[in-house]
C-alpha atoms as a PDB file:
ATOM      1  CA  UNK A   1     127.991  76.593 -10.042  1.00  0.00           C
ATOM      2  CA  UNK A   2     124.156  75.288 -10.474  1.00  0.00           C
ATOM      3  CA  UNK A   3     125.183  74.567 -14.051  1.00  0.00           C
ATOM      4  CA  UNK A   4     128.173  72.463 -12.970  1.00  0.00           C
ATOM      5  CA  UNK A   5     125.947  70.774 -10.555  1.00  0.00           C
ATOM      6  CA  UNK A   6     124.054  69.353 -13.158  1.00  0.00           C
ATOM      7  CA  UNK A   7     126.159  68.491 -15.216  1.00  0.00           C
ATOM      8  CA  UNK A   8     128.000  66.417 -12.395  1.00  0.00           C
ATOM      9  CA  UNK A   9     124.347  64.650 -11.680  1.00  0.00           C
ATOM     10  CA  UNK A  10     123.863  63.075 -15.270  1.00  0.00           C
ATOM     11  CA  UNK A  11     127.619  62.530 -15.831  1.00  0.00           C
ATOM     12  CA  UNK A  12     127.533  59.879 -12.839  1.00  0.00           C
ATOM     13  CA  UNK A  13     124.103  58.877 -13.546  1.00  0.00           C
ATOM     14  CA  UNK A  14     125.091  58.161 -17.173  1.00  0.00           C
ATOM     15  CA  UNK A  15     127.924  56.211 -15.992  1.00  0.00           C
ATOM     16  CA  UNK A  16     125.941  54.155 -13.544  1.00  0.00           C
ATOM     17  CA  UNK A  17     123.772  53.357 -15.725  1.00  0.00           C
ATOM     18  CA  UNK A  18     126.352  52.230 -18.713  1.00  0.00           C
ATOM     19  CA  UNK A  19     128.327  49.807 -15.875  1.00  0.00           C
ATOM     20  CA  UNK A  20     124.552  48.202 -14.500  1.00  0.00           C
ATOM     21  CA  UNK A  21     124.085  47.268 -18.492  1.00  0.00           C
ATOM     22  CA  UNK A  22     127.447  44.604 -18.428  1.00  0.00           C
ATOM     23  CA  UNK A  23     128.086  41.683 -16.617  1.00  0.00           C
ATOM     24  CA  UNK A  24     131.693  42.170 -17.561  1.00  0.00           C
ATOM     25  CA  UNK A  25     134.155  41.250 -14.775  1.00  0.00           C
ATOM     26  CA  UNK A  26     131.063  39.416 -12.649  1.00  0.00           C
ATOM     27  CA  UNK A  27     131.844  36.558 -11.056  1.00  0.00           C
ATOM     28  CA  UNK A  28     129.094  33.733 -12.669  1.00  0.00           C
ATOM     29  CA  UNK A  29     127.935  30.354 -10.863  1.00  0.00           C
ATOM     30  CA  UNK A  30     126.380  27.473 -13.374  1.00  0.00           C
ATOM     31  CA  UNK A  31     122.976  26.538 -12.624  1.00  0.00           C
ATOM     32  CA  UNK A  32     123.410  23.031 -13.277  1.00  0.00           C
ATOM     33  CA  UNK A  33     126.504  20.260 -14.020  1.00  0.00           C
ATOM     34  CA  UNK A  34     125.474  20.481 -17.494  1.00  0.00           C
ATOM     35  CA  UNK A  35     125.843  24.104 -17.513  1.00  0.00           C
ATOM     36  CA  UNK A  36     129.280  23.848 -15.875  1.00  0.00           C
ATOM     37  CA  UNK A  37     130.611  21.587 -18.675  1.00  0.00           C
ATOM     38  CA  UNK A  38     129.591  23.321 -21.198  1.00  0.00           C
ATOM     39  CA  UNK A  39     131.355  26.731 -19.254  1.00  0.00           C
ATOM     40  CA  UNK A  40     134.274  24.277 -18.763  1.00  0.00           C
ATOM     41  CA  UNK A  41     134.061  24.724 -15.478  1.00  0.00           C
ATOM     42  CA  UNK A  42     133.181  21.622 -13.935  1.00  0.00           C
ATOM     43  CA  UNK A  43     136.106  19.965 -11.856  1.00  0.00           C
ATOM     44  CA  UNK A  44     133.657  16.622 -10.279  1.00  0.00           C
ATOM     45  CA  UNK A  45     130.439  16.264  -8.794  1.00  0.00           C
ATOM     46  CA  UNK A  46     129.743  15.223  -4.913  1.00  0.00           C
ATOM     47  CA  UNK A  47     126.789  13.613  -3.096  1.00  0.00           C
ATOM     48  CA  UNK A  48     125.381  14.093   0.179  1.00  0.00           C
ATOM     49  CA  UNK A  49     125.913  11.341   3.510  1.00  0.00           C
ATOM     50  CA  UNK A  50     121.769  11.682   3.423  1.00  0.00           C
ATOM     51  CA  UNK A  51     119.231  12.710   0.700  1.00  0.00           C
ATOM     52  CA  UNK A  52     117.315  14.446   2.020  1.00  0.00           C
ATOM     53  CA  UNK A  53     119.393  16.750   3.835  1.00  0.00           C
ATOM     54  CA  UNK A  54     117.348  17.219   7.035  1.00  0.00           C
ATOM     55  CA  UNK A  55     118.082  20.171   9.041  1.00  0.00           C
ATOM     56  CA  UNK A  56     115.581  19.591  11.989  1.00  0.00           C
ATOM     57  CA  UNK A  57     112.513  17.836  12.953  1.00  0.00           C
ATOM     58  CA  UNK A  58     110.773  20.214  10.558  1.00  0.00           C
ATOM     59  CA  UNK A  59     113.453  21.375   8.008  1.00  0.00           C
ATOM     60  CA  UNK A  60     114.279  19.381   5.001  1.00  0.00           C
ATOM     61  CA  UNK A  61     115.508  19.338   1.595  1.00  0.00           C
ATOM     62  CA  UNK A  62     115.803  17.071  -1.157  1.00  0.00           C
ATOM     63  CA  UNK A  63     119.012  17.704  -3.354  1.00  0.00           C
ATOM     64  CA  UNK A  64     119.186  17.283  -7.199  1.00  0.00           C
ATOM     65  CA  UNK A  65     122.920  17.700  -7.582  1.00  0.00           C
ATOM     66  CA  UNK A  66     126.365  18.886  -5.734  1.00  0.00           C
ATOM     67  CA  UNK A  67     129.088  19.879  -8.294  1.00  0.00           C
ATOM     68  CA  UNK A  68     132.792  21.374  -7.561  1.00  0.00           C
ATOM     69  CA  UNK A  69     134.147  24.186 -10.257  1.00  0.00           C
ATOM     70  CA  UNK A  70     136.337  26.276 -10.865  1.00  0.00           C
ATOM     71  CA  UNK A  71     135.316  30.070  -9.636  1.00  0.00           C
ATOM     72  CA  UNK A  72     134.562  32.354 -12.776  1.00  0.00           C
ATOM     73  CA  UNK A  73     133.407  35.441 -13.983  1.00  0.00           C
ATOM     74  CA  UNK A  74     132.367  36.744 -17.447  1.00  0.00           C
ATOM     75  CA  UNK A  75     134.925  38.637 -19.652  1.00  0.00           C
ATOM     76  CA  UNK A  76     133.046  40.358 -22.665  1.00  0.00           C
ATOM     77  CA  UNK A  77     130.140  37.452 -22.163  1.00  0.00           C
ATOM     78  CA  UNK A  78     133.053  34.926 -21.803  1.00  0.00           C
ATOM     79  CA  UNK A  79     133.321  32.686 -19.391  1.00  0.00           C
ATOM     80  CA  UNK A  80     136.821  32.896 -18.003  1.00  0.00           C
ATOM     81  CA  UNK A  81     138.091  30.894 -14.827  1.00  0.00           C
ATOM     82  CA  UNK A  82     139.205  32.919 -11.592  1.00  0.00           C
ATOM     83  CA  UNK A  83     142.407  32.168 -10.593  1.00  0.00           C
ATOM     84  CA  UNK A  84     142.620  28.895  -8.711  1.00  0.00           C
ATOM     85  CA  UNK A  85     139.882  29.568  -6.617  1.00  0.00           C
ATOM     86  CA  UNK A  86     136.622  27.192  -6.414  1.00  0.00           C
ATOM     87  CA  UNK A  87     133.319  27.236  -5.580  1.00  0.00           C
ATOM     88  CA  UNK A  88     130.559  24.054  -4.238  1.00  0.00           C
ATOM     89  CA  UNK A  89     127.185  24.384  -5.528  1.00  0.00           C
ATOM     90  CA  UNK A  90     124.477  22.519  -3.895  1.00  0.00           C
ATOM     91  CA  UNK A  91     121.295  22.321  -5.845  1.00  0.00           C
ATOM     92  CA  UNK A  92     117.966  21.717  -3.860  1.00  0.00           C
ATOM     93  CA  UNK A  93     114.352  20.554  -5.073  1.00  0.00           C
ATOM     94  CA  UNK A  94     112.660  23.231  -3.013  1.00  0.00           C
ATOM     95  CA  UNK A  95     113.217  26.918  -1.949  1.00  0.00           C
ATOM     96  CA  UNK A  96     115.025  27.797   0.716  1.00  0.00           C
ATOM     97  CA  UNK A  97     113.100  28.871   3.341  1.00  0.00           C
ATOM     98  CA  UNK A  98     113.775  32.485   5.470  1.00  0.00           C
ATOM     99  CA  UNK A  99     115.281  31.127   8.266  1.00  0.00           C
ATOM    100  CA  UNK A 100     118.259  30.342   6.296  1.00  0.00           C
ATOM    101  CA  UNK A 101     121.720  32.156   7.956  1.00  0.00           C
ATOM    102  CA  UNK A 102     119.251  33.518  10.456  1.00  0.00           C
ATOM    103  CA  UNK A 103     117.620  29.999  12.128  1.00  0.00           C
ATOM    104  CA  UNK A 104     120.349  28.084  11.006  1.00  0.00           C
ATOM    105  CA  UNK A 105     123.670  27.162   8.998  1.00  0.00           C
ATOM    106  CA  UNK A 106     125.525  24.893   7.269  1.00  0.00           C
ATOM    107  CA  UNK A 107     129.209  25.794   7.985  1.00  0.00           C
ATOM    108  CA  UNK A 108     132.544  25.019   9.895  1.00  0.00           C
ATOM    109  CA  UNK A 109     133.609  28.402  10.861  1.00  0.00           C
ATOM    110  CA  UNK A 110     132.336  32.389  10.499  1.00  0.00           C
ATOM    111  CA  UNK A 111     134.511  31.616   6.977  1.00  0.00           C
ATOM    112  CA  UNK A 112     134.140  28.494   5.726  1.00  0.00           C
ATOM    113  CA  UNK A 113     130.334  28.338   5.313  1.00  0.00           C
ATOM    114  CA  UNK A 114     127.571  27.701   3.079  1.00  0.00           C
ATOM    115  CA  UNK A 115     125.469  30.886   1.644  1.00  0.00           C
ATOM    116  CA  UNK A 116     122.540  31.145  -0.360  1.00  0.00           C
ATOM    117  CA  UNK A 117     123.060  31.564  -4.449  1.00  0.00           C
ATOM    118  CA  UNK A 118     119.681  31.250  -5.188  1.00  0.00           C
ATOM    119  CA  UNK A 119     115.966  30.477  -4.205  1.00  0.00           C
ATOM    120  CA  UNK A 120     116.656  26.859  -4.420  1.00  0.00           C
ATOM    121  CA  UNK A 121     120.706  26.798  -3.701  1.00  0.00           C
ATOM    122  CA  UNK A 122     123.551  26.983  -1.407  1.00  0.00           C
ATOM    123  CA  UNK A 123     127.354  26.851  -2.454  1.00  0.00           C
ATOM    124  CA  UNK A 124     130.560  27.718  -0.441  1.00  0.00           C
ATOM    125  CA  UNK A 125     133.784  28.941  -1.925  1.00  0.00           C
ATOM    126  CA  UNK A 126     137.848  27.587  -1.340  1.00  0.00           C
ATOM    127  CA  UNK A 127     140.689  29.260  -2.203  1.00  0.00           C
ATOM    128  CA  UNK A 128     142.280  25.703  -3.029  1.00  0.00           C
ATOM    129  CA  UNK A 129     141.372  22.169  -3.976  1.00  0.00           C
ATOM    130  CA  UNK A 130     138.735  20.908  -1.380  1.00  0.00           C
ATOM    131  CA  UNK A 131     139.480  17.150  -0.184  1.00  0.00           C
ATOM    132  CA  UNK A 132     137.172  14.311  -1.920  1.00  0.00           C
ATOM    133  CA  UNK A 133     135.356  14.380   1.680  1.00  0.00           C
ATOM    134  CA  UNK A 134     133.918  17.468   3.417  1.00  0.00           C
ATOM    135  CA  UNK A 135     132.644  17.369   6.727  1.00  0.00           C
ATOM    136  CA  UNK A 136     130.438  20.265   7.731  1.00  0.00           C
ATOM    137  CA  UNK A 137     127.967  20.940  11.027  1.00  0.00           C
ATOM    138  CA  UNK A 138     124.332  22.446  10.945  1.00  0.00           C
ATOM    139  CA  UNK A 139     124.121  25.111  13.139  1.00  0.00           C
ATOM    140  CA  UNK A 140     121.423  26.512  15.182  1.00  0.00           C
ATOM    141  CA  UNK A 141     121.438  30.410  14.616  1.00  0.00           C
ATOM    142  CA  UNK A 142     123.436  32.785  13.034  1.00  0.00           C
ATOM    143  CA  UNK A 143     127.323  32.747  12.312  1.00  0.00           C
ATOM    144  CA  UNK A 144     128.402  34.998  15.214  1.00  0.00           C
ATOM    145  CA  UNK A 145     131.154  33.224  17.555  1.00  0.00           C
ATOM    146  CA  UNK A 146     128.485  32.629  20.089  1.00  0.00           C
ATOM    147  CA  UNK A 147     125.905  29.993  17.530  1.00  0.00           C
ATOM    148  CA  UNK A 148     129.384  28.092  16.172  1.00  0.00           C
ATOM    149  CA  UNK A 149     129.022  25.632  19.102  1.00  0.00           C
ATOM    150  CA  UNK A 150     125.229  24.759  18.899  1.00  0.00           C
ATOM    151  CA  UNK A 151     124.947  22.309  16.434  1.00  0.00           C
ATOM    152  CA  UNK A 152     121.844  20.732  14.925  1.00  0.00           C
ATOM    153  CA  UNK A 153     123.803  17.454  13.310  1.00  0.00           C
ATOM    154  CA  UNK A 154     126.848  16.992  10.807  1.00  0.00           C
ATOM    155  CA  UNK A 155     126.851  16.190   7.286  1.00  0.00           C
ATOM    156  CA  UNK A 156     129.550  15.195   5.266  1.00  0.00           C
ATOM    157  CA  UNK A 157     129.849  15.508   1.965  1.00  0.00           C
ATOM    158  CA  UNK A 158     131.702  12.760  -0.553  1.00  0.00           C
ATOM    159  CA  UNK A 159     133.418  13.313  -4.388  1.00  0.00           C
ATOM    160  CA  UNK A 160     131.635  10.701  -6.767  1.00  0.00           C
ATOM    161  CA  UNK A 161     133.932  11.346  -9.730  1.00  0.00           C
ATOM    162  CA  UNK A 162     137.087  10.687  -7.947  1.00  0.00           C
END
């Protein structure tokens, strides 16, 4: 039985370790436009009603870019698209700060909101082809039902490559 044991404990562990090695079948998200054209991903890019987006009187961030593609993942290191599903990617100069999805949010709904991709970005996902204009509020608080009426201001982002 001990023997069996063991044998059970580096079995898994071996095959934890093989799947943590591949990216295989992970879904990816370019880090710029440039890097979504050359995954032929890119679908258009999108600006922002303001630059900078200002959150509060004390929260604000400059954005670089706002692109639209086409949800992925890698297949053998292969980018291949997901479906028809899509994902918004907004870029920012500086790093978020903590209070992100705690202090506040960028969203319409507990589903349809913005959440952190990176230290310095923010993206949101649709299951179809978003319009050319979103409109989106910035919430005080968390996402629970309670925080989805207390809103800081609305931004509304706009398709440039129409």
């Amino acid at each position: 039985m001990h023997l069996s044991f063991k044998f059970l404990i580096i079995l898994f562990t071996s095959i934890f370790c093989i799947s943590c090695d591949s990216i295989s079948g992970h879904r990816g998200m370019s880090d710029s436009i440039h890097h979504s054209k050359k995954n032929k991903t890119y679908i258009k890019e999108y600006q922002l009603n303001q630059n900078p987006l200002i959150i509060n009187d004390t929260i604000t961030f400059n954005v670089n870019s706002i692109w639209l593609e086409h949800q992925w993942k890698y297949d053998k290191n292969e980018v291949n698209p997901i479906d028809s599903s899509f994902q918004l990617i907004i870029d920012l100069n500086e790093e978020l700060n903590s209070g992100f999805s705690f202090n506040w949010n960028i969203a319409n709904s507990f589903m349809n909101s913005f959440r952190k991709c990176s230290k310095k970005c923010i993206m949101v996902d649709f299951k179809t082809m978003p319009p050319d204009t979103l409109n989106y509020h910035i919430l005080k608080g968390d996402l629970s039902k309670n925080n989805l009426g207390k809103k800081f201001s609305n931004l509304q982002i706009i398709a440039v490559d129409q």
